[in-house]
Protein backbone atom coordinates (compact mmCIF):
# COMPACT_ATOMS: atom_id res chain seq x y z
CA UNK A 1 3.19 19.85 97.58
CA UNK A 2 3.19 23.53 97.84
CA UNK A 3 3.42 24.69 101.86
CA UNK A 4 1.92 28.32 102.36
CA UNK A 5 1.78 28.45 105.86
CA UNK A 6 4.56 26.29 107.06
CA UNK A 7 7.17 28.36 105.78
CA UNK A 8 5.78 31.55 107.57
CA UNK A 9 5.73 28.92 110.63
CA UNK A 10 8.50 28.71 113.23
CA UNK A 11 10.72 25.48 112.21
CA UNK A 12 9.41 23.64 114.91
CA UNK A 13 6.02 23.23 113.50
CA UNK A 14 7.36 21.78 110.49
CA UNK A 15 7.53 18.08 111.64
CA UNK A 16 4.24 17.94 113.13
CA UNK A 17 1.36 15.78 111.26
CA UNK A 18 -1.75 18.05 111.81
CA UNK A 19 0.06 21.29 111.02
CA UNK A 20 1.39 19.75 107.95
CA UNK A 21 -2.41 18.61 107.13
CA UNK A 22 -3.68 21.94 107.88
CA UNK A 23 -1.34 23.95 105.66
CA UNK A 24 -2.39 21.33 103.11
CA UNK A 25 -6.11 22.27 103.50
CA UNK A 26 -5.39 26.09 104.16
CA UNK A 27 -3.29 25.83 100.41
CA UNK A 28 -6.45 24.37 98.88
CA UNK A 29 -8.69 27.12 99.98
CA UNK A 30 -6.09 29.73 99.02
CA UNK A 31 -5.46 28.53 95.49
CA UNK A 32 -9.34 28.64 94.96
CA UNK A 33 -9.80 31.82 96.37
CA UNK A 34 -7.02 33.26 93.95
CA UNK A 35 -9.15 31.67 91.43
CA UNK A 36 -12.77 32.97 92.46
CA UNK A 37 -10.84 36.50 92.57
CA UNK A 38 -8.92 36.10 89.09
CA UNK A 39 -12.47 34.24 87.95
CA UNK A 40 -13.66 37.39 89.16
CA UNK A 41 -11.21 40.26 88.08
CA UNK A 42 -11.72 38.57 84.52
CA UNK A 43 -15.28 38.81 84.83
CA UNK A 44 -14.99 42.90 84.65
CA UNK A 45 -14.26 42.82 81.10
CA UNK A 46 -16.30 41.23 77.92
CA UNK A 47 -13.26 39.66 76.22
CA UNK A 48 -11.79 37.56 79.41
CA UNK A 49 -14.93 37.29 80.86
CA UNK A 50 -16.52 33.93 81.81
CA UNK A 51 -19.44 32.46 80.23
CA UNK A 52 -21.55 32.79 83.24
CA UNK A 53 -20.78 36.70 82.97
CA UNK A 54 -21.62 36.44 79.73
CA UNK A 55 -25.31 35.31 80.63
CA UNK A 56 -25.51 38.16 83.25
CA UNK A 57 -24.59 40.75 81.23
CA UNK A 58 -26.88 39.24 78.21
CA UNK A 59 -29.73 39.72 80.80
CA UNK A 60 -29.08 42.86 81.71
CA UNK A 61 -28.75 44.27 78.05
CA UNK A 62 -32.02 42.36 77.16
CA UNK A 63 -30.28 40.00 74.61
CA UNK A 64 -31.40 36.34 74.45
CA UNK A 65 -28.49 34.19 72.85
CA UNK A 66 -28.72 30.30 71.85
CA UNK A 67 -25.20 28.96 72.97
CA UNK A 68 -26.02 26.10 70.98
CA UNK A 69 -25.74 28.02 67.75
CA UNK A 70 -23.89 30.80 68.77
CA UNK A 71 -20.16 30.86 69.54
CA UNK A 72 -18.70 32.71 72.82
CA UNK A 73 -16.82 35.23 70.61
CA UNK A 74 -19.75 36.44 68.77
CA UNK A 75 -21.44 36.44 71.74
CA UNK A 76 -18.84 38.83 73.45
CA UNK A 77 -18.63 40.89 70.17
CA UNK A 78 -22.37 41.63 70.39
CA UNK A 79 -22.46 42.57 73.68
CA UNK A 80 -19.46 45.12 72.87
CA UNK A 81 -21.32 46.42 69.98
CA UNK A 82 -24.26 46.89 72.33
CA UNK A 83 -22.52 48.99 75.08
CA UNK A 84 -20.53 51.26 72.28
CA UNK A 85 -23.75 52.21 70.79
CA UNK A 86 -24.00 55.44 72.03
CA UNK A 87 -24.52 59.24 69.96
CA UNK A 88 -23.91 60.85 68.13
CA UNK A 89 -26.24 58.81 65.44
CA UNK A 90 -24.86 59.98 62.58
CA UNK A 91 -24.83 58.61 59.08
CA UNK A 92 -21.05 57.64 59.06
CA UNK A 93 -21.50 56.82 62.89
CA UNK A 94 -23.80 53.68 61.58
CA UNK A 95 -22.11 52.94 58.70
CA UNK A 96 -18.83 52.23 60.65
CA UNK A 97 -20.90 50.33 63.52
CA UNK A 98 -22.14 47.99 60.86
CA UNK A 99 -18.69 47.63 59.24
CA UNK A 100 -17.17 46.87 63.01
CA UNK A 101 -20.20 44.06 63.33
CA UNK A 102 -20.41 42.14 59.96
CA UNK A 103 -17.21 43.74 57.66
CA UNK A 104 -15.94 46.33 55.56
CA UNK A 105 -18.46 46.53 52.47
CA UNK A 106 -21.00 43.91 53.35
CA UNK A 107 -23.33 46.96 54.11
CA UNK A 108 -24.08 49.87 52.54
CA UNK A 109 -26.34 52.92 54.15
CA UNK A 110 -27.62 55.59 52.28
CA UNK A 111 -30.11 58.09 53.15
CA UNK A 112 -33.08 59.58 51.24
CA UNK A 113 -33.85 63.33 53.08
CA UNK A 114 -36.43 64.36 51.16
CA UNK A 115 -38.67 60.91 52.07
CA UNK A 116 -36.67 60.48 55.56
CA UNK A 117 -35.72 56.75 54.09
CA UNK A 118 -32.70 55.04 55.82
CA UNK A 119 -31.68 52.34 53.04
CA UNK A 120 -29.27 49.39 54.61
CA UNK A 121 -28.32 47.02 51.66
CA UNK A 122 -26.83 43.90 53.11
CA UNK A 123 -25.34 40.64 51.93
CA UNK A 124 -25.69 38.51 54.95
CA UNK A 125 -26.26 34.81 55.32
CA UNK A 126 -26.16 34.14 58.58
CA UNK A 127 -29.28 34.82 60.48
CA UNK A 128 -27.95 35.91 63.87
CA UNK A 129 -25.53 38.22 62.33
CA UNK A 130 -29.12 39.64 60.20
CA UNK A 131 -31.03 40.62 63.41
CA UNK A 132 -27.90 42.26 65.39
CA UNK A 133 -27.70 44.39 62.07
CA UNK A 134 -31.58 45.27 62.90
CA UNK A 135 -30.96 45.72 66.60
CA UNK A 136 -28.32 47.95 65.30
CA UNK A 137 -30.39 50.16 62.86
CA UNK A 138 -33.18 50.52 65.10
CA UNK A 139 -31.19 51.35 67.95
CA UNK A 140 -29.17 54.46 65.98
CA UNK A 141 -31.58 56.10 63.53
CA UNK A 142 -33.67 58.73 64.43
CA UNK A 143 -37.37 58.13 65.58
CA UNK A 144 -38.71 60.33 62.39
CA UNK A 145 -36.76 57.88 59.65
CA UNK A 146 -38.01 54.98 58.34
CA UNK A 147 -35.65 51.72 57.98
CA UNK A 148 -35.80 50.33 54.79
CA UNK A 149 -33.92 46.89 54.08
CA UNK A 150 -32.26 45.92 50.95
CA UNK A 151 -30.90 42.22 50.57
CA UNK A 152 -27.89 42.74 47.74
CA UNK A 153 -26.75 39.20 46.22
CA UNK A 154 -23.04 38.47 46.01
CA UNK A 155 -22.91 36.86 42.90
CA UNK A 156 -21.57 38.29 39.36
CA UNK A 157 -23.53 38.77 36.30
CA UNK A 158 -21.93 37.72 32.89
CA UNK A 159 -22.63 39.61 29.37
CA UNK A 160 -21.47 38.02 26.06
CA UNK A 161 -23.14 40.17 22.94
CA UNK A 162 -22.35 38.94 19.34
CA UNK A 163 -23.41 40.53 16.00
CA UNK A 164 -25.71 38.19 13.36
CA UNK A 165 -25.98 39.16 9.59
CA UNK A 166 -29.24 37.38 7.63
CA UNK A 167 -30.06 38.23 4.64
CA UNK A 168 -33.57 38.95 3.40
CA UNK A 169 -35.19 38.01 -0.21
CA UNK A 170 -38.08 39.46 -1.31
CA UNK A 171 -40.32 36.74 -2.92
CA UNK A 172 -43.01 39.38 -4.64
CA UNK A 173 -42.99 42.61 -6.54
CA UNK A 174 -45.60 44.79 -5.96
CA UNK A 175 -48.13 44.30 -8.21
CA UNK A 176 -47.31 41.53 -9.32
CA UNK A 177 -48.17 38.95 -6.90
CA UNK A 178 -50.65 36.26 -6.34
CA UNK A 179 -51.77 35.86 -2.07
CA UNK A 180 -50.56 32.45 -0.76
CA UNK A 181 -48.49 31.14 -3.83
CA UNK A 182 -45.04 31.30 -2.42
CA UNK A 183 -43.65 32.65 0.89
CA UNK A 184 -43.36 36.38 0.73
CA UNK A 185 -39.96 36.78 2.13
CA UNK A 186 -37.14 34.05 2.51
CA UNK A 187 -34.52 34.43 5.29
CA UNK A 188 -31.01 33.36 4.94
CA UNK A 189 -29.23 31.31 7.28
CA UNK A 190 -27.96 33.55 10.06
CA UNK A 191 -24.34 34.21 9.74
CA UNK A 192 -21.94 36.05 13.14
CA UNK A 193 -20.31 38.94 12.18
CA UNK A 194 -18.65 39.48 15.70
């Protein structure tokens, strides 16, 4: 039993009941209010933050997550992402955004100047992770481009090429030949060269 205020007491007060209950209750308080104000000091920043400061801050930056099917740390990483996207808007500036939110190489940005295009080709699965990528894109190109998505697949293409030799007989001369009496050519069977 931990005794906050009975130490700071003279010793006399030590032995008596009520002052021992009283520190008890005073030690109870304390400890929660050095919770609430830890609780509290952790609720300053995103990544110690609680999830009821997560909700507030979701709110305030107009975001409307499903805790069911999101998890608290993508949560708190989209919130981040939200407050760091600031100018300059730059081509590189997005293209390092979107690396920082989904991963190196899953998106690629290109621009077309002459049509004021912005390509993003993704390879994303996950649905949530999708329309932060959008939020994203709309949120950092300039009002006078347009956003053009590109869905890249993941998966590898195989080629196998092989060289066939057939040979050809000519049934007729010219001529010499009656319509519809034999085949006019006959084809071998084909035969791989390579």
């Amino acid at each position: 039993m931990s005794t906050r205020i009975l130490n700071k007491l003279p010793p006399f007060y030590q032995d008596i009941i009520e002052m021992m209950e009283i520190d008890q209750a005073e030690t109870m308080e304390m400890e929660a209010l050095e919770q609430a104000i830890q609780r509290g000091f952790d609720d300053q920043f995103v990544w110690s933050a609680s999830e009821e400061a997560l909700k507030r801050r979701e709110v305030v930056l107009d975001i409307q997550a499903d805790p069911t099917t999101e998890d608290i740390d993508f949560r708190r990483k989209r919130i981040l992402h939200r407050y760091q996207t600031k100018p300059p808007f730059t081509l590189r500036f997005l293209q390092h955004k979107l690396d920082a939110l989904v991963g190196e190489g899953v998106t690629i940005v290109s621009i077309d100047p002459e049509q004021f295009i912005l390509y993003v080709t993704t390879n994303i699965e996950d649905g949530m992770i999708f329309r932060e990528v959008q939020h994203t894109v709309h949120t950092i190109k300039p009002a006078n481009m347009v956003y053009q998505q590109n869905t890249s697949l993941g998966d590898t293409v195989g080629i196998e090429e092989t060289i066939e030799k057939q040979t050809i007989t000519w049934n007729y001369e010219l001529g010499k030949w009656k319509l519809g009496e034999q085949a006019f050519i006959t084809l071998s069977n084909k035969e791989v060269v390579i």
